[in-house]
Protein backbone atom coordinates (compact mmCIF):
# COMPACT_ATOMS: atom_id res chain seq x y z
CA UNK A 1 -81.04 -95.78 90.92
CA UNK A 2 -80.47 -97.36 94.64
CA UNK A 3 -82.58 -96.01 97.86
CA UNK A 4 -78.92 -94.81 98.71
CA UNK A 5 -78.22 -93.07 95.65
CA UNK A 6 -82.05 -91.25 95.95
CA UNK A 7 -80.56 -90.50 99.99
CA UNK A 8 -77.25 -89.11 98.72
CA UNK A 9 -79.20 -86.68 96.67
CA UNK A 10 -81.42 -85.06 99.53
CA UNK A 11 -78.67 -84.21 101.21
CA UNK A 12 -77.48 -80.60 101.80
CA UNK A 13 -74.12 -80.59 103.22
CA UNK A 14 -73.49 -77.35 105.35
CA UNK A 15 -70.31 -76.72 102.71
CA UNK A 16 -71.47 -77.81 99.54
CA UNK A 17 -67.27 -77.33 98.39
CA UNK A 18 -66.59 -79.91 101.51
CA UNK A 19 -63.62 -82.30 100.57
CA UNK A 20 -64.59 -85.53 99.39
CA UNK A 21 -63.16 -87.61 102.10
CA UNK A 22 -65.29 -84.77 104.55
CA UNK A 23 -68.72 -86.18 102.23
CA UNK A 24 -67.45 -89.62 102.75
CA UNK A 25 -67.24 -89.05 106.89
CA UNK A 26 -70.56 -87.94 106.58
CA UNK A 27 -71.94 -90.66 104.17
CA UNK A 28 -70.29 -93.66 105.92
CA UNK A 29 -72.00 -92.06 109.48
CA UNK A 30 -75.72 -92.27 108.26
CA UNK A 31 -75.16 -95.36 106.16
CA UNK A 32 -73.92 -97.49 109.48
CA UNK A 33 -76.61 -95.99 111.55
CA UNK A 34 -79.26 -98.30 112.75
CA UNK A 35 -76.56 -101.19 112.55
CA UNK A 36 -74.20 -100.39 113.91
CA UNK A 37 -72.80 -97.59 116.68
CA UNK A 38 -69.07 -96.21 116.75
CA UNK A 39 -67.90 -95.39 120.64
CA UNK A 40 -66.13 -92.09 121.35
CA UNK A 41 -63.66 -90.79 123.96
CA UNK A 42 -62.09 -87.20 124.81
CA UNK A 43 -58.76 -86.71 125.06
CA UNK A 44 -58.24 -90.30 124.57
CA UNK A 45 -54.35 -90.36 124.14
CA UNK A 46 -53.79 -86.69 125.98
CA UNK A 47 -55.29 -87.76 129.12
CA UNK A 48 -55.47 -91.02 131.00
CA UNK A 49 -55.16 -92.42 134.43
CA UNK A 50 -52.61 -95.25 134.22
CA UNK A 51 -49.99 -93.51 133.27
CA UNK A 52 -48.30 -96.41 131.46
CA UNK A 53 -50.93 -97.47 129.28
CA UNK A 54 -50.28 -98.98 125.98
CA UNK A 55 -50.78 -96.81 123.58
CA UNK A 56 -50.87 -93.75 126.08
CA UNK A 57 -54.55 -94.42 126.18
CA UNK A 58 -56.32 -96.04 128.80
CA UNK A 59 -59.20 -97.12 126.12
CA UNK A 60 -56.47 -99.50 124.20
CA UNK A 61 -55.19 -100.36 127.47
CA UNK A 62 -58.47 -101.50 128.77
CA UNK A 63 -59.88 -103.35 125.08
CA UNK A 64 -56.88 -103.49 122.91
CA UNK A 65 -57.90 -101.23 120.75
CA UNK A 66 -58.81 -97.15 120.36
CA UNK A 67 -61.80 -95.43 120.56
CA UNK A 68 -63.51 -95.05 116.79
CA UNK A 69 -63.77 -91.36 117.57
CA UNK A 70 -61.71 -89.46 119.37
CA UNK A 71 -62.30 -86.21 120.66
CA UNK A 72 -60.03 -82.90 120.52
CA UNK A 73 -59.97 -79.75 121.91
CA UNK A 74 -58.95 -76.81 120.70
CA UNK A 75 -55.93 -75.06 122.22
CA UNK A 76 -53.85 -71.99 120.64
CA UNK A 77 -51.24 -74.46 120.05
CA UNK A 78 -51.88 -74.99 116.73
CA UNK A 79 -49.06 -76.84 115.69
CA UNK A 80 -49.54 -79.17 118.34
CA UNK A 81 -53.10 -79.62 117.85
CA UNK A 82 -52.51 -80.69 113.76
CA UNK A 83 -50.33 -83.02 115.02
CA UNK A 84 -52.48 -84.56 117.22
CA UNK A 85 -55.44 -84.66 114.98
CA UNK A 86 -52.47 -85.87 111.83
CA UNK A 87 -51.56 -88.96 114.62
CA UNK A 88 -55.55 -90.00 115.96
CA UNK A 89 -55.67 -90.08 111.84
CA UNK A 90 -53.14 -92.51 111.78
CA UNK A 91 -54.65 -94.43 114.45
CA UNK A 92 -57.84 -95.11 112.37
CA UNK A 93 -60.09 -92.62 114.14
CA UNK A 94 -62.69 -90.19 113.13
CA UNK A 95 -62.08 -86.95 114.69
CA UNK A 96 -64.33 -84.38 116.22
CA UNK A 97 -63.28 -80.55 117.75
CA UNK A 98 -64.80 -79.02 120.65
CA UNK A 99 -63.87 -75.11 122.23
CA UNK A 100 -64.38 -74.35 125.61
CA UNK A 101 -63.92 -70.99 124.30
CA UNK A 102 -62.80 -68.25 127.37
CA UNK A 103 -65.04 -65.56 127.86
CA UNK A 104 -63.59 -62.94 125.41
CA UNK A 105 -65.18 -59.89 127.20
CA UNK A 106 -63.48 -60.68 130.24
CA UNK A 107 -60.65 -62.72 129.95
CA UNK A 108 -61.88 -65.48 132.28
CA UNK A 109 -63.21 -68.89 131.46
CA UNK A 110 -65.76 -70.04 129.59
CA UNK A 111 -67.88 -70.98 132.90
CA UNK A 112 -68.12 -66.74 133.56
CA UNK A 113 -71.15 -66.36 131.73
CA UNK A 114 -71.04 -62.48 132.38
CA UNK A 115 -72.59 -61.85 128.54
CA UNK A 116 -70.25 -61.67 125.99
CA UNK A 117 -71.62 -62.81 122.43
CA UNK A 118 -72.94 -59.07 121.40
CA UNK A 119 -69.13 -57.90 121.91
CA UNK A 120 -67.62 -60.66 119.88
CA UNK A 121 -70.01 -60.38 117.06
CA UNK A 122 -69.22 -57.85 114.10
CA UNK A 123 -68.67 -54.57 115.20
CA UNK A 124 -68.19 -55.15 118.77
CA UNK A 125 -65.22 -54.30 120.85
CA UNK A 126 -64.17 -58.02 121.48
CA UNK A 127 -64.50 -58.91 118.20
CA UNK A 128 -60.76 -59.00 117.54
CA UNK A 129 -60.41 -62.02 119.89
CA UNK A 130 -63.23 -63.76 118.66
CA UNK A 131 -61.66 -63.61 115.28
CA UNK A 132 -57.83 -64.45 116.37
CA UNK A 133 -59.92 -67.60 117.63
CA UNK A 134 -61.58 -68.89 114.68
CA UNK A 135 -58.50 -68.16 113.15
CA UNK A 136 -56.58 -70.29 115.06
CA UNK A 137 -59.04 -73.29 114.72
CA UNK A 138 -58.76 -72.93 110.83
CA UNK A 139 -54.86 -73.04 111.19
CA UNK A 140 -54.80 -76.40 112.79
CA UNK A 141 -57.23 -77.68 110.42
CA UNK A 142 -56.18 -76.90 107.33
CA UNK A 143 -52.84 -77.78 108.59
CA UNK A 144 -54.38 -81.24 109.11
CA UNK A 145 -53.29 -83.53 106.22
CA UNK A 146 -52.28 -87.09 105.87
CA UNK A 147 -49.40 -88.42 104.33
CA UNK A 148 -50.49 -87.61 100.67
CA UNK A 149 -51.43 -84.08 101.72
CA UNK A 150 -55.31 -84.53 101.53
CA UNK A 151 -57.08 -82.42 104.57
CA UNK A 152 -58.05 -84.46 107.67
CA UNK A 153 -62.19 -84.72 107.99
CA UNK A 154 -62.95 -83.28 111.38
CA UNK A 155 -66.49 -82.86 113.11
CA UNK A 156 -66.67 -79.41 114.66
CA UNK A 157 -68.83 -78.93 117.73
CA UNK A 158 -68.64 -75.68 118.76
CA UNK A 159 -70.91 -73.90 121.25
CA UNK A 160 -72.17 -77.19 122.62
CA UNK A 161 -74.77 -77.64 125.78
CA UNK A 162 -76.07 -74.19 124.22
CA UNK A 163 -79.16 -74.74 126.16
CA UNK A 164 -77.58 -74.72 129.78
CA UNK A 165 -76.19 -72.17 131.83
CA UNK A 166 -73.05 -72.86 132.80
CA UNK A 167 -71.29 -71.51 129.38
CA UNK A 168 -71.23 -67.52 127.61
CA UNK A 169 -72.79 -68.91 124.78
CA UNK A 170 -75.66 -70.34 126.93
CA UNK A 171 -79.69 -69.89 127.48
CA UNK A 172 -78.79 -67.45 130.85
CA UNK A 173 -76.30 -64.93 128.89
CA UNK A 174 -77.04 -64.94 125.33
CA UNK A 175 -80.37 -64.85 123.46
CA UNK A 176 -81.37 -67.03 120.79
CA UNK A 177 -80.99 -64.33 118.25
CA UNK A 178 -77.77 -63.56 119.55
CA UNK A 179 -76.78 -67.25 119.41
CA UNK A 180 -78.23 -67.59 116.14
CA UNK A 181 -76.21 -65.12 114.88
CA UNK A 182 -72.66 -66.23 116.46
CA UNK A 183 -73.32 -69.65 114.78
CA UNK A 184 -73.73 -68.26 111.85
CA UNK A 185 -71.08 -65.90 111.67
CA UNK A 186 -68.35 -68.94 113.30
CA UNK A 187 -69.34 -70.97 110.04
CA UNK A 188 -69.52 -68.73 107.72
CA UNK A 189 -66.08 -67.45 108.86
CA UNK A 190 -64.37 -70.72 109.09
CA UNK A 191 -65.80 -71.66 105.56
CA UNK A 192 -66.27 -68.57 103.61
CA UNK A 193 -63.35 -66.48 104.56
CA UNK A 194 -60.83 -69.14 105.98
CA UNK A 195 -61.87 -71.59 103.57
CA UNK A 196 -61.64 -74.53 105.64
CA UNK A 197 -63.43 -77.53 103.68
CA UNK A 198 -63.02 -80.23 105.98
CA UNK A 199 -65.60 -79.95 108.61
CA UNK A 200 -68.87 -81.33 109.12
CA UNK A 201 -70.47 -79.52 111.44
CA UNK A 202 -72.12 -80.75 114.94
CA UNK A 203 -75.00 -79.12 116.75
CA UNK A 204 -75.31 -80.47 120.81
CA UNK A 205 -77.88 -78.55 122.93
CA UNK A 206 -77.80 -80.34 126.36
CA UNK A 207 -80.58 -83.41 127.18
CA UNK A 208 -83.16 -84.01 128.63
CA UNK A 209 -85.97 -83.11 125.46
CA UNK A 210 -89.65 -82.93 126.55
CA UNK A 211 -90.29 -82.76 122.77
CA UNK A 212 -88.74 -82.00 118.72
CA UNK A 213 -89.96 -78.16 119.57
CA UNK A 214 -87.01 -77.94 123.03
CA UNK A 215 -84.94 -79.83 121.07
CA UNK A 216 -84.96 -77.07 118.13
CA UNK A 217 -85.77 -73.72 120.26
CA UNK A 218 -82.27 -72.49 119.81
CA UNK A 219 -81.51 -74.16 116.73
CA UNK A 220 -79.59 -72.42 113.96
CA UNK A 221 -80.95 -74.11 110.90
CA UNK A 222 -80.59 -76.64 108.67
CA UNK A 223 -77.99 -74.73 106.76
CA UNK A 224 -75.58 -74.97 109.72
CA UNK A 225 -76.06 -77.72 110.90
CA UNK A 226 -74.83 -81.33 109.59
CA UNK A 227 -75.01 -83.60 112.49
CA UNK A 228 -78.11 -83.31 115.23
CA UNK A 229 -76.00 -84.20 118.96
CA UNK A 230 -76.99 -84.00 122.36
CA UNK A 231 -75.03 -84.27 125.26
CA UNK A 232 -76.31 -85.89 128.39
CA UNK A 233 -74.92 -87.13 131.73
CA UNK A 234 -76.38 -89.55 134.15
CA UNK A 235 -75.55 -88.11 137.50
CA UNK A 236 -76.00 -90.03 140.66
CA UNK A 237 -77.38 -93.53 138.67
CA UNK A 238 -79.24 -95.74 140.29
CA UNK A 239 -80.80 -98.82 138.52
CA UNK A 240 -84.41 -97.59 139.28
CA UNK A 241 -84.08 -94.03 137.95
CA UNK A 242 -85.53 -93.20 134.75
CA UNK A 243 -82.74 -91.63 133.26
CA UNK A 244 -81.78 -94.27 130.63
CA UNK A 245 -85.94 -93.78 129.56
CA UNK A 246 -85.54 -90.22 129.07
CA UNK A 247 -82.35 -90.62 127.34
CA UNK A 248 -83.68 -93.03 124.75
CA UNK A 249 -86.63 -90.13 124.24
CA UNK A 250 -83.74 -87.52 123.67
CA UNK A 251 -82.19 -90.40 120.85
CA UNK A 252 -86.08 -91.12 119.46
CA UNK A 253 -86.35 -87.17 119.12
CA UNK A 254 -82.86 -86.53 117.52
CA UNK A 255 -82.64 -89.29 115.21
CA UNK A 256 -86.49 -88.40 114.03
CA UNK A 257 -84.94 -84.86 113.67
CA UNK A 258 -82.14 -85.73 111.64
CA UNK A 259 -83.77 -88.34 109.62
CA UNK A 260 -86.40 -85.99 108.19
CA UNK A 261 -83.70 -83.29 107.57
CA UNK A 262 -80.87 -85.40 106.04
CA UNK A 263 -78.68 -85.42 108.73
CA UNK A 264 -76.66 -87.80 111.26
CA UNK A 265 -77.84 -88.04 114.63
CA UNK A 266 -75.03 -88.45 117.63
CA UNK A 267 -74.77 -88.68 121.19
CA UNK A 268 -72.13 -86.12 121.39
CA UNK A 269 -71.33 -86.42 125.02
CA UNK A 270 -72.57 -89.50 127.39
CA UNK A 271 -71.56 -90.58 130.65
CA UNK A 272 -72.05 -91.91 134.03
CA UNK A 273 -71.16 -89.47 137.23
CA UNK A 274 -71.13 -91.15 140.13
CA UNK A 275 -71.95 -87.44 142.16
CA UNK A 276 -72.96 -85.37 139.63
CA UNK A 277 -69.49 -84.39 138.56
CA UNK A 278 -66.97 -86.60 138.17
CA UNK A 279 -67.28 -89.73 136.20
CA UNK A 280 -67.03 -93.47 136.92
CA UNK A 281 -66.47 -93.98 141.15
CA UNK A 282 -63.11 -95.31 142.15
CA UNK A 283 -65.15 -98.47 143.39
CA UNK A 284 -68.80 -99.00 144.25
CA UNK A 285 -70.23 -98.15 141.36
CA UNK A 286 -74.13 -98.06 141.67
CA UNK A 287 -74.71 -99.12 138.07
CA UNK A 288 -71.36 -101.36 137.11
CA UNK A 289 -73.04 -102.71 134.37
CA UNK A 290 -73.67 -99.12 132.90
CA UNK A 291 -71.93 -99.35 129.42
CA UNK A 292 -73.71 -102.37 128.57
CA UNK A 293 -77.45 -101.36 129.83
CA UNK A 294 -77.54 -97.94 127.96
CA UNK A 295 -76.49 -99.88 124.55
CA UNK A 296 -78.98 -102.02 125.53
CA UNK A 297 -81.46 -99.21 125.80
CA UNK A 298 -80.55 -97.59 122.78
CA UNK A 299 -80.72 -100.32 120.21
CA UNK A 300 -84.00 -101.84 121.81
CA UNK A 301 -85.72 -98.82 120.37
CA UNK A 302 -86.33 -99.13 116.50
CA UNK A 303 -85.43 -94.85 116.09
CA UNK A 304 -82.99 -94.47 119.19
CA UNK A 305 -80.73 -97.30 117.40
CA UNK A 306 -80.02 -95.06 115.00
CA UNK A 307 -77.66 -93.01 116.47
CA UNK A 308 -73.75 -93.03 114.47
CA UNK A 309 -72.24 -92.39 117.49
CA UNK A 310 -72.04 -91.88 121.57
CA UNK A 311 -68.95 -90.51 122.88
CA UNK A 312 -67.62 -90.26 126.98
CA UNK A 313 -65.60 -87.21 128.47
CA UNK A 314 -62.06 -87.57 129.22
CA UNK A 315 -59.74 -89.24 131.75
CA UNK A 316 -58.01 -86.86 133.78
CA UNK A 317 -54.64 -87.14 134.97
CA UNK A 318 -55.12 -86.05 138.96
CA UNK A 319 -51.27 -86.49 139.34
CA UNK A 320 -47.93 -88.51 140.88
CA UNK A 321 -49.73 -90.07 143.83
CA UNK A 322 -53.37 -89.33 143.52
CA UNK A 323 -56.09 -91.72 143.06
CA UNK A 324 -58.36 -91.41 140.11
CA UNK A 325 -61.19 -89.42 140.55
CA UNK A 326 -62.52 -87.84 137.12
CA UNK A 327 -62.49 -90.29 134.23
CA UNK A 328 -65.31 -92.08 131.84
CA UNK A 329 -63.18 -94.94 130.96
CA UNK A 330 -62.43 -97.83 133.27
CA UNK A 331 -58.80 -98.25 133.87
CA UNK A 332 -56.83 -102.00 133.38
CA UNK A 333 -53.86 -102.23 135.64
CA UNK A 334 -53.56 -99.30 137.56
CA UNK A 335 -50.26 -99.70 139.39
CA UNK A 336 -51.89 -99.04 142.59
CA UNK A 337 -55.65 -99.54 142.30
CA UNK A 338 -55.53 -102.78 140.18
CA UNK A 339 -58.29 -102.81 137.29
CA UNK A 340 -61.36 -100.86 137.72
CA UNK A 341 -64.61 -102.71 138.75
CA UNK A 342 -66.65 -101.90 135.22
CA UNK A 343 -63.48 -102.82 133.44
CA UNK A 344 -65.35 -106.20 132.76
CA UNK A 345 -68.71 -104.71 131.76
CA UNK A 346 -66.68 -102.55 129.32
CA UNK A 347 -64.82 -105.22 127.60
CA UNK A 348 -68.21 -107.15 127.01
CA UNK A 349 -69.59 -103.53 125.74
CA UNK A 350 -66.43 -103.41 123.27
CA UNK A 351 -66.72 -107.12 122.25
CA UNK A 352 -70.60 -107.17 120.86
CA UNK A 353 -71.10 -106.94 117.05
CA UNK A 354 -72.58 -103.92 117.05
CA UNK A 355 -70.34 -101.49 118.95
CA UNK A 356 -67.60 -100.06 116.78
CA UNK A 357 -64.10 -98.98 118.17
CA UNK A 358 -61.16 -98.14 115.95
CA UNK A 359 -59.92 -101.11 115.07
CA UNK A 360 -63.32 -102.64 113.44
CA UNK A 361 -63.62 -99.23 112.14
CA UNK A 362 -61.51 -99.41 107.90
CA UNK A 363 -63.04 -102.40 107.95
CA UNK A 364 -66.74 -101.24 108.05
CA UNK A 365 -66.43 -98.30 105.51
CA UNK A 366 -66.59 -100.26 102.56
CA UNK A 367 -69.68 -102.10 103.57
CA UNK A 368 -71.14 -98.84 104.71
CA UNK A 369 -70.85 -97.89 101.50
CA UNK A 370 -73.42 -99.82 99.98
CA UNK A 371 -75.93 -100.27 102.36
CA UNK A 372 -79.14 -98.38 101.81
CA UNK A 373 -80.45 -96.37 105.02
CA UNK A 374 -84.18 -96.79 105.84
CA UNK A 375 -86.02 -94.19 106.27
CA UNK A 376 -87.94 -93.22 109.63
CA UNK A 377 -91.18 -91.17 110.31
């Protein structure tokens, strides 16, 4: 029996009746790990800056090619949400769901944290909405097939940057029970009684860690939880801060995590902002060489190289006539601004061996497939 075959066997998939292609997602994840590392970008062909960009996404506009995952959000349009996640199929992408859920109790948006997860939770008076929610998600799901009619694999990420206090669900307005309990009753929902069997699930508290015990403090458990993410931004970057140090410690800590529990490790949301909120600067970047220096970072570390996958926030369209000012991705041939000044340190992160976009991605699986992961303490 292979090391892989002995790996297959430890693990505990949050759905044990997950589709097969949904196992494979997750197999093919831990078995490039440590070799290799897929890139990710939000709202990849939804959202972009040059509004003429081939492929309406500024990532294939910028490299040739799109993003190996792309990321989603969910929207009460359901119908155009499966066909979204049906065409980023097509496009050779793995694809992973996020909700900025609104705040159910009052109506607003999920950044009024006025507490709200004891009213959505079984028998309280929002729990109506809650529910018309998840049901919505499973609707787009399961109506996510591919030409044959075999469900879609999607990563789910709800609830993420748990550990903040900007969102409902976070440390200032919910407790951890009360968390606990809303993850668990969102899966076993979506699973038990919707019976969507096509998601792996994702878990992303937001960085920085000072240690495995942060990292897990409002944790649900190992049997909700297939993929161990973190999301972390580097706000204000200078070359002699130490956030790409503490970010590799966040990686170290997440992919020891994951390895001893069976799981994949991610970087679930990653990015430079040039003032703390927006993303790359229009020009003068501080760090231009940014992409490049944090995969450096990563894969100098013998655990942090193990993460499957890092993934950047979206591109916002500001509009007819305004200049970009909130995107991740540097733009090629902006009809007014030209190409962006990290566009070259971008390419060269999209060209090495070792970074994975969407059109290295079929390619890769089968290999993947037969490559034994080693095992980290």
């Amino acid at each position: 029996m292979s090391d892989n075959t002995n790996q297959q066997n430890l693990i505990k998939y949050v759905d044990e009746q997950a589709t097969e292609e949904t196992k494979s997602l997750f197999s093919f994840l831990m078995n490039i790990s440590g070799d290799y590392m897929l890139f990710g970008h939000q709202n990849d062909t939804t959202e972009r800056v040059v509004q003429s960009a081939l492929g309406d996404s500024d990532t294939y506009n910028s490299v040739g090619a799109y993003p190996a995952v792309f990321g989603v959000s969910m929207t009460s349009d359901t119908k155009r949400l499966t066909s979204l996640i049906q065409d980023l199929h097509i496009k050779g992408g793995i694809i992973t769901l996020e909700d900025h859920m609104p705040n159910f109790t009052t109506g607003n948006s999920f950044y009024d944290v006025t507490p709200c997860v004891a009213h959505i939770l079984p028998g309280g008076k929002d729990h109506a909405k809650f529910l018309q929610r998840l049901d919505e998600t499973a609707l787009a799901a399961k109506g996510a097939v591919d030409s044959e009619g075999t469900p879609i694999p999607i990563i789910y990420r709800p609830f993420h940057e748990n550990s903040g206090s900007w969102f409902w669900w976070g440390a200032s307005s919910a407790t951890k029970e009360e968390f606990t309990k809303l993850w668990h009753f969102t899966i076993d929902y979506l699973r038990d009684t919707c019976g969507v069997h096509q998601f792996l699930y994702a878990y992303s508290p937001n960085g920085h860690f000072a240690s495995s015990e942060e990292y897990l403090d409002r944790y649900p458990g190992d049997d909700y939880v297939d993929i161990l993410g973190f999301d972390v931004y580097d706000d204000k970057p200078t070359y002699d801060s130490d956030w790409m140090k503490k970010t590799v410690k966040d990686a170290e800590i997440v992919v020891s995590l994951a390895t001893a529990r069976s799981k994949v490790a991610a970087i679930t949301e990653v990015g430079m902002r040039w003032n703390a909120e927006d993303g790359l600067k229009l020009d003068g970047n501080t760090v231009p060489d940014w992409f490049t220096l944090l995969h450096d970072h990563l894969i100098a570390s013998e655990k942090a190289k193990y993460v499957a996958y890092l993934m950047t926030w979206r591109n916002d369209n500001q509009g007819m006539g305004n200049p970009p000012a909130h995107f991740w991705v540097p733009f090629r041939n902006h009809p007014e601004y030209g190409d962006h000044e990290m566009l070259s340190d971008f390419i060269r992160f999209y060209e090495r061996e070792n970074v994975i976009f969407a059109d290295r991605l079929n390619s890769l699986k089968d290999k993947a497939m037969h490559k034994s992961r080693i095992n980290i303490t």
